[in-house]
C-alpha atoms as a PDB file:
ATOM      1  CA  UNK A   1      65.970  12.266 -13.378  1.00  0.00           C
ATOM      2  CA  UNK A   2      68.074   9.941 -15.285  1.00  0.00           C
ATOM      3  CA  UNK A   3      71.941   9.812 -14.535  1.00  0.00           C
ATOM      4  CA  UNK A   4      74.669   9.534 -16.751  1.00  0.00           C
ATOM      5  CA  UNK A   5      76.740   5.756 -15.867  1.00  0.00           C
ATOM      6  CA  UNK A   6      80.148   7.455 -15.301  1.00  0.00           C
ATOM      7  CA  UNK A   7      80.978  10.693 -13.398  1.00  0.00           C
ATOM      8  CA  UNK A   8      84.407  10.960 -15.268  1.00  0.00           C
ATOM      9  CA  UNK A   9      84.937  14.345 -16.850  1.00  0.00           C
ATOM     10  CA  UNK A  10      86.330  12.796 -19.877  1.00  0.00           C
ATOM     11  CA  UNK A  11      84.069  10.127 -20.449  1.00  0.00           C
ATOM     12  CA  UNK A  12      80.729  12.719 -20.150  1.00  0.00           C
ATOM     13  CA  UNK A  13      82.491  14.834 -22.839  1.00  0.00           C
ATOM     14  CA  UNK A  14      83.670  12.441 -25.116  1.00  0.00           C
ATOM     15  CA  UNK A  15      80.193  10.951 -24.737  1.00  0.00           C
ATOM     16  CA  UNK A  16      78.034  14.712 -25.611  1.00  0.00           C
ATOM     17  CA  UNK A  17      80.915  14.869 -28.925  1.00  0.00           C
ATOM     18  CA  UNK A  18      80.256  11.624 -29.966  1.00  0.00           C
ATOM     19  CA  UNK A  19      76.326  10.360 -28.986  1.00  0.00           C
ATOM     20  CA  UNK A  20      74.681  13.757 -28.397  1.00  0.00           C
ATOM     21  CA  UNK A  21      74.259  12.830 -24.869  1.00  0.00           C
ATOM     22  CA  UNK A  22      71.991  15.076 -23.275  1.00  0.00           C
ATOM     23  CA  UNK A  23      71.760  13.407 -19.767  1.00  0.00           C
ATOM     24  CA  UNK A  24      76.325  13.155 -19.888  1.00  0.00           C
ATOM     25  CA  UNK A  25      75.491  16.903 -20.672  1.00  0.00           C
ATOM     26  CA  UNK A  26      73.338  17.632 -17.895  1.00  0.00           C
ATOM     27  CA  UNK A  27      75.950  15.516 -15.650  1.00  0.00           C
ATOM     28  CA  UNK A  28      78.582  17.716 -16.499  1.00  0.00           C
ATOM     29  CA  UNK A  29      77.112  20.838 -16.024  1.00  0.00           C
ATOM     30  CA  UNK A  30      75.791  20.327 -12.868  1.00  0.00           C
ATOM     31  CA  UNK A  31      79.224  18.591 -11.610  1.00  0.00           C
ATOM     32  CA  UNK A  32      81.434  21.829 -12.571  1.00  0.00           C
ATOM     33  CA  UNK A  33      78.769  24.794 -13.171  1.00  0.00           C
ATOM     34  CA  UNK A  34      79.989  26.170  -9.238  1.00  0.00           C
ATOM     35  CA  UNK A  35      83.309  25.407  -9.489  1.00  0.00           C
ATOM     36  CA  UNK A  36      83.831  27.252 -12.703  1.00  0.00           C
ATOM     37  CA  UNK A  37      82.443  29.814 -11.413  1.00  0.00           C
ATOM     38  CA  UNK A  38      84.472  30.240  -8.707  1.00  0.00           C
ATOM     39  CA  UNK A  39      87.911  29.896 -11.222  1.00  0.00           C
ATOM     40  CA  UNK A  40      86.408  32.770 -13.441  1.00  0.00           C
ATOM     41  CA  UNK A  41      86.605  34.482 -10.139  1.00  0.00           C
ATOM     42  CA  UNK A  42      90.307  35.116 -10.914  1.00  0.00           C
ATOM     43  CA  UNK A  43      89.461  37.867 -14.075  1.00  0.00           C
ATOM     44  CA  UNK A  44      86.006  38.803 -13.144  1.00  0.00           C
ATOM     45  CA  UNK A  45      84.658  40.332 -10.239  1.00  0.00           C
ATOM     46  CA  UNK A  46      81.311  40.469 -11.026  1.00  0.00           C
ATOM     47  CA  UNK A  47      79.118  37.367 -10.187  1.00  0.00           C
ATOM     48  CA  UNK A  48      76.596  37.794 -12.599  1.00  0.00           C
ATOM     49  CA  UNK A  49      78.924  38.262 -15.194  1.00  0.00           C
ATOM     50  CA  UNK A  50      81.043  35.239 -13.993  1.00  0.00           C
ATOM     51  CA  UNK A  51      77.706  32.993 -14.157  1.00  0.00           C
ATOM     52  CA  UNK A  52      76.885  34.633 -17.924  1.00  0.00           C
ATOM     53  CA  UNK A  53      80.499  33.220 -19.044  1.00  0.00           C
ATOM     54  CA  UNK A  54      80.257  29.730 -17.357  1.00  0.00           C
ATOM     55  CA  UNK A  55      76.595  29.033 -19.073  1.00  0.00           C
ATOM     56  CA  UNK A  56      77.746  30.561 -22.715  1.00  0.00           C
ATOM     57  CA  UNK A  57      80.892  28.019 -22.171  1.00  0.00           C
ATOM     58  CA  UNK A  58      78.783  25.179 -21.788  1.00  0.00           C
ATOM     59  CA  UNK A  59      76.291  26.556 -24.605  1.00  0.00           C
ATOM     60  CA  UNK A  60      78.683  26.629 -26.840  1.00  0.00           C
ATOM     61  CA  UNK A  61      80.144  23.172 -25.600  1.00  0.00           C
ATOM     62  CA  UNK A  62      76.501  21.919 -26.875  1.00  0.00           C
ATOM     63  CA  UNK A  63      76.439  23.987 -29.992  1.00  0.00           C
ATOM     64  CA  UNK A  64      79.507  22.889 -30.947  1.00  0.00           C
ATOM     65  CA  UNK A  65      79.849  19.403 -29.564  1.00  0.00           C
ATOM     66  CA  UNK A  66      80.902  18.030 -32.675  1.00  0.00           C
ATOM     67  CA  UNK A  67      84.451  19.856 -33.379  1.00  0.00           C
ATOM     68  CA  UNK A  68      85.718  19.042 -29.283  1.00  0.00           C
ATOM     69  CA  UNK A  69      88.649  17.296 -29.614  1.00  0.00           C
ATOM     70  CA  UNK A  70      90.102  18.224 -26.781  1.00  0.00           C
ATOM     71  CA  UNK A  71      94.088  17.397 -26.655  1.00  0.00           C
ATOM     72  CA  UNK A  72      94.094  17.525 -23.177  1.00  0.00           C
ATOM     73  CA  UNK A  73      92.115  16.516 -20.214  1.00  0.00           C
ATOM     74  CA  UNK A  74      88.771  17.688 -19.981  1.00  0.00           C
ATOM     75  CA  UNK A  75      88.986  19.460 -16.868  1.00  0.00           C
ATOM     76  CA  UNK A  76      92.123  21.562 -18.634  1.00  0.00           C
ATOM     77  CA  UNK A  77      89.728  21.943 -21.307  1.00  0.00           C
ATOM     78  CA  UNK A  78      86.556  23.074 -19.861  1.00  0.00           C
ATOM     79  CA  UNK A  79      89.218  25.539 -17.808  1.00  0.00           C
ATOM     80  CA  UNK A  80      90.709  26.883 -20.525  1.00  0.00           C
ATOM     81  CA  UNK A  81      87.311  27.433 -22.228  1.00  0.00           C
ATOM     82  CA  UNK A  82      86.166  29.584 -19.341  1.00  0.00           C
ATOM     83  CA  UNK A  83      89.465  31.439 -19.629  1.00  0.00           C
ATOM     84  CA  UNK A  84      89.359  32.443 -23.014  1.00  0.00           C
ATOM     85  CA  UNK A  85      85.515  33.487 -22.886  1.00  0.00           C
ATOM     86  CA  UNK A  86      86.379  35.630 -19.892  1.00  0.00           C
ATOM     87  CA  UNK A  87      89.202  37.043 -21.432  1.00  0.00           C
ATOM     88  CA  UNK A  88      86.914  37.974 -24.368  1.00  0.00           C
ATOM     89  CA  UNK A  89      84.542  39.754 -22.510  1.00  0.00           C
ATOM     90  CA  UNK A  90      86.829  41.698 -20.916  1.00  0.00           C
ATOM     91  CA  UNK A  91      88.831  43.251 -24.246  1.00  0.00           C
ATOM     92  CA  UNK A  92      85.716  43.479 -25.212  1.00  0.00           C
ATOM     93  CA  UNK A  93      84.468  45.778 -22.416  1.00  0.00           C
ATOM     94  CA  UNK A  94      87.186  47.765 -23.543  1.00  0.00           C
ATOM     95  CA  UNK A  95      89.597  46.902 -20.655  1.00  0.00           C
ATOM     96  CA  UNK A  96      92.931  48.561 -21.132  1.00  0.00           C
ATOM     97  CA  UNK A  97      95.018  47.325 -18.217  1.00  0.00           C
ATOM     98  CA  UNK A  98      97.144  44.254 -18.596  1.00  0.00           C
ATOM     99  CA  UNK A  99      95.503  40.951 -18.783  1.00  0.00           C
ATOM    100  CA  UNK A 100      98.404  39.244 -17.258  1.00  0.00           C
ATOM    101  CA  UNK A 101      98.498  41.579 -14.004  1.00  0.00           C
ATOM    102  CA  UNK A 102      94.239  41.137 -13.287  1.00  0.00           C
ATOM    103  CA  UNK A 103      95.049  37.315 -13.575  1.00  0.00           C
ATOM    104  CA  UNK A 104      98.154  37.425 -11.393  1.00  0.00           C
ATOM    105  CA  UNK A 105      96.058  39.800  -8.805  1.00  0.00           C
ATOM    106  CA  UNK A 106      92.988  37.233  -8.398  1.00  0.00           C
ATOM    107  CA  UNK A 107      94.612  33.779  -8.570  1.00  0.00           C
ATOM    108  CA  UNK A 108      93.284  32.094  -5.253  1.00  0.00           C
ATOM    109  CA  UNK A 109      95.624  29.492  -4.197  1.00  0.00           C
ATOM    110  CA  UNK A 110      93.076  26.842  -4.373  1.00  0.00           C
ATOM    111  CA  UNK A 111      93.466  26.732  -8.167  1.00  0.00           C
ATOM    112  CA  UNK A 112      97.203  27.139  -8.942  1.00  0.00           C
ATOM    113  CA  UNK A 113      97.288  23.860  -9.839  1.00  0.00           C
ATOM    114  CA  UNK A 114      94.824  24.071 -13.238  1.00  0.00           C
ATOM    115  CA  UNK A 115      93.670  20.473 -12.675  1.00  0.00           C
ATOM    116  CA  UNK A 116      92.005  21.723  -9.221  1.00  0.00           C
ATOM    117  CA  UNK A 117      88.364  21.771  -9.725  1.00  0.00           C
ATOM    118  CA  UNK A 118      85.961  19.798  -7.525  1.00  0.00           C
ATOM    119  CA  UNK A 119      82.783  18.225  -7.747  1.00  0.00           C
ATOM    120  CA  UNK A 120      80.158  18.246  -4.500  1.00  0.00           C
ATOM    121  CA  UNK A 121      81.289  14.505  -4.292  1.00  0.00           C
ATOM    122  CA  UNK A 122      85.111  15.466  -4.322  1.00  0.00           C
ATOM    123  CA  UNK A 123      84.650  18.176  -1.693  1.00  0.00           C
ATOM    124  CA  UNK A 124      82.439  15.903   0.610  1.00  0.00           C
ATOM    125  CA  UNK A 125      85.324  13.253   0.490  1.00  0.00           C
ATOM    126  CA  UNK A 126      87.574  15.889   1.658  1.00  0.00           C
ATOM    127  CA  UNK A 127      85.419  17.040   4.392  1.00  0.00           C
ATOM    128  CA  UNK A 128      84.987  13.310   5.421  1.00  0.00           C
ATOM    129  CA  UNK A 129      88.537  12.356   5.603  1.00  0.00           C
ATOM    130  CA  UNK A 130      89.198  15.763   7.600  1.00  0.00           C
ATOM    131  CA  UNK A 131      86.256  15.210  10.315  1.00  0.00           C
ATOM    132  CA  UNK A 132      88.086  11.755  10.627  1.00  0.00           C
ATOM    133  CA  UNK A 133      91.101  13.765  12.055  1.00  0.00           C
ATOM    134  CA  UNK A 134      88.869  15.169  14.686  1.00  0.00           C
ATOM    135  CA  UNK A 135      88.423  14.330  18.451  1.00  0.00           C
ATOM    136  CA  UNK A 136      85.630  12.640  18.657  1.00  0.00           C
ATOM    137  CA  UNK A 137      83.530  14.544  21.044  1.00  0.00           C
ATOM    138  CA  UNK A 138      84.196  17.322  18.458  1.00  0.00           C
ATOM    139  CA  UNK A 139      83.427  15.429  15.892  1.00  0.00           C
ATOM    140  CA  UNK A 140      80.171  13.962  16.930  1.00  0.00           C
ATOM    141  CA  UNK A 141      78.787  17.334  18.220  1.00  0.00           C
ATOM    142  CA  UNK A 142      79.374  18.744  14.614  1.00  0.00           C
ATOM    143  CA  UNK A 143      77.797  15.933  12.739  1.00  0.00           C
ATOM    144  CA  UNK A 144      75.117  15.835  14.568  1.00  0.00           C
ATOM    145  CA  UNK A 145      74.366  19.590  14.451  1.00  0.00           C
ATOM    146  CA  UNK A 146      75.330  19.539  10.918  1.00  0.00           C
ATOM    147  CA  UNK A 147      74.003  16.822   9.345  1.00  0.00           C
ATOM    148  CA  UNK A 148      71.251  15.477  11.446  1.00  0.00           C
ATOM    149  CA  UNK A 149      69.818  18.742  12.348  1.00  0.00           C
ATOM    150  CA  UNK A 150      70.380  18.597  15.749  1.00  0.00           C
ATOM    151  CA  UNK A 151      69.931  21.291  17.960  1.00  0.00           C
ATOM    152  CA  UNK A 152      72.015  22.029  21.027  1.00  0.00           C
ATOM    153  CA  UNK A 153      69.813  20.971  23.773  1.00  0.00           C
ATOM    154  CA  UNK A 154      69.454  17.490  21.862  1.00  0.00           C
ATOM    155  CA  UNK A 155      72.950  16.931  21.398  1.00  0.00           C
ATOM    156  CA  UNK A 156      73.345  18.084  24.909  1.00  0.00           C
ATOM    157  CA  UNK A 157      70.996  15.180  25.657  1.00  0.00           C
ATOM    158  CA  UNK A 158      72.628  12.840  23.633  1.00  0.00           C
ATOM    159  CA  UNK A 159      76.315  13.098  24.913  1.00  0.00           C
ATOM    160  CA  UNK A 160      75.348  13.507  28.538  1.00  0.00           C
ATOM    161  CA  UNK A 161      77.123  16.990  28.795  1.00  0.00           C
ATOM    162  CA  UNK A 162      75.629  20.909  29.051  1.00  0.00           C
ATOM    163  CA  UNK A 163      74.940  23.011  26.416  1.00  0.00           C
ATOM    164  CA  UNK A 164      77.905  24.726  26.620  1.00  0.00           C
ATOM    165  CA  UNK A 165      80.304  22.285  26.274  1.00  0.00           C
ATOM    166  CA  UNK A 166      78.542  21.275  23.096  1.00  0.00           C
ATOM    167  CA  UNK A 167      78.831  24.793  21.914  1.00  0.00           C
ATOM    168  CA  UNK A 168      82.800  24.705  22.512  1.00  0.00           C
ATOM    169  CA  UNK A 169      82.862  21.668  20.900  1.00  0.00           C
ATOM    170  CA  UNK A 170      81.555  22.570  17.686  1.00  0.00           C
ATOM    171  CA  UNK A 171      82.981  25.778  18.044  1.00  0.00           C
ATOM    172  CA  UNK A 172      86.427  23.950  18.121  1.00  0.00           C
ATOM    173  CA  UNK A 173      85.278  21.650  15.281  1.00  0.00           C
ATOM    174  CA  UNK A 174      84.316  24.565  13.097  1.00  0.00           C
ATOM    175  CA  UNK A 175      87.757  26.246  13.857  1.00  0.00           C
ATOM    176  CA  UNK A 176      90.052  22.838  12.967  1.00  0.00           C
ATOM    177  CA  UNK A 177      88.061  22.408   9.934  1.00  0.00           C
ATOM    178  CA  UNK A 178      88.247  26.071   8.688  1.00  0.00           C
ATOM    179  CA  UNK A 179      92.124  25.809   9.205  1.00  0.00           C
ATOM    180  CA  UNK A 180      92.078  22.400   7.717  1.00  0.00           C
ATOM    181  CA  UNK A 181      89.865  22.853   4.820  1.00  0.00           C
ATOM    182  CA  UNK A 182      91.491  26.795   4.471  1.00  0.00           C
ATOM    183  CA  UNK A 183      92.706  26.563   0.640  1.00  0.00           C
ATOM    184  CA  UNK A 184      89.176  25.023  -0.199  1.00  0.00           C
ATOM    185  CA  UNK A 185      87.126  27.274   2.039  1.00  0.00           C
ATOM    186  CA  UNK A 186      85.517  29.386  -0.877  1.00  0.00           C
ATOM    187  CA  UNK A 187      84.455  25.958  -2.669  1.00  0.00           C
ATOM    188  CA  UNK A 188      83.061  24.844   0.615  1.00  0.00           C
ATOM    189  CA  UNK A 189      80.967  28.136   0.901  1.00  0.00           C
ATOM    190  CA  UNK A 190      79.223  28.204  -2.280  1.00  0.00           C
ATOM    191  CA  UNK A 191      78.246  24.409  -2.230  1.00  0.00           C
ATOM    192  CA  UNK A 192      77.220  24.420   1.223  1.00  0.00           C
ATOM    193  CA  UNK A 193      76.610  26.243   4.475  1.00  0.00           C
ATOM    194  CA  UNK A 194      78.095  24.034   7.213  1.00  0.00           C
ATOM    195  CA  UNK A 195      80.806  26.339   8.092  1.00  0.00           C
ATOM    196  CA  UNK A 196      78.346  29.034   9.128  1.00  0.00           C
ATOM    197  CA  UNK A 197      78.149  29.327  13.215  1.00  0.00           C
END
């Protein structure tokens, strides 16, 4: 499948508003489809429902790609975008309680700052720069469990120690990683499932 050049946000909008550019479109969603997901998480409960609002945002980002002038960055924009359309669909539900309180309520603290949205690539540079942090025993037991598809008799084998001090070790890795990673943990969870034991 053909990539778009750039991965900047900006660029692949500015490029579907002024070239039609199907591939920058494609780029896009695929980039931030799961992570605006996850921010719609903070007015609407229901997955489904969250997933219906992030694909009618970038629908209508298509439909309409000719009138986006966006006056501010593009992740602000494609954020506020999914906030208004979730907003919308819940007065139109008929929701009576306050707006402000059901945002307030669900605000995880991974997005207070609005510019906080991550790519696969973003959150794999995070993970990267934490497991550099690690001891390396821990380390190496991890990635090689996680990534190579190791099992614990062949890391075992490969580190000259018994199973069970392979278990502790990536048992310790998990934990310093979870505490680590803790504000990004949700993000980590629905792009991959490395944290599972």
């Amino acid at each position: 499948m053909e990539k778009a050049v750039t991965e900047n946000i900006d660029y692949l909008l500015w490029s579907i508003s002024n070239n039609d550019d199907q591939v920058a479109y494609r780029s896009l969603f695929e980039q931030y489809y799961v992570s605006l997901c996850q921010f719609a998480r903070r007015y609407i409960d229901d997955q489904e429902t969250r997933e219906d609002i992030v694909q009618d945002v970038f629908f209508t980002i298509w439909d309409k790609r000719k009138t986006i002038t966006p006056s501010v960055s593009a992740k602000n924009f494609l954020i506020t975008c999914v906030k208004n359309h979730s907003l919308n669909y819940l007065r139109n539900q008929g929701y009576k309680r306050e707006y402000e309180t059901v945002i307030q309520k669900n605000i995880p603290i991974y997005f207070e700052n609005q510019d906080d949205l991550y790519t696969l690539q973003e959150l794999q540079h995070l993970l990267n720069k934490t497991l550099e942090k690690l001891p390396p025993e821990y380390r190496l037991a991890f990635e090689l469990n996680r990534f190579e598809n190791k099992n614990i008799e062949e890391i075992a084998e490969i580190m000259g120690v018994s199973t069970r001090t392979v278990k502790r070790y990536k048992s310790k890795a998990i934990e310093i990683l979870k505490e680590e990673l803790k504000d990004y943990l949700p993000l980590f969870m629905l792009f991959t499932s490395i944290f599972d034991k």
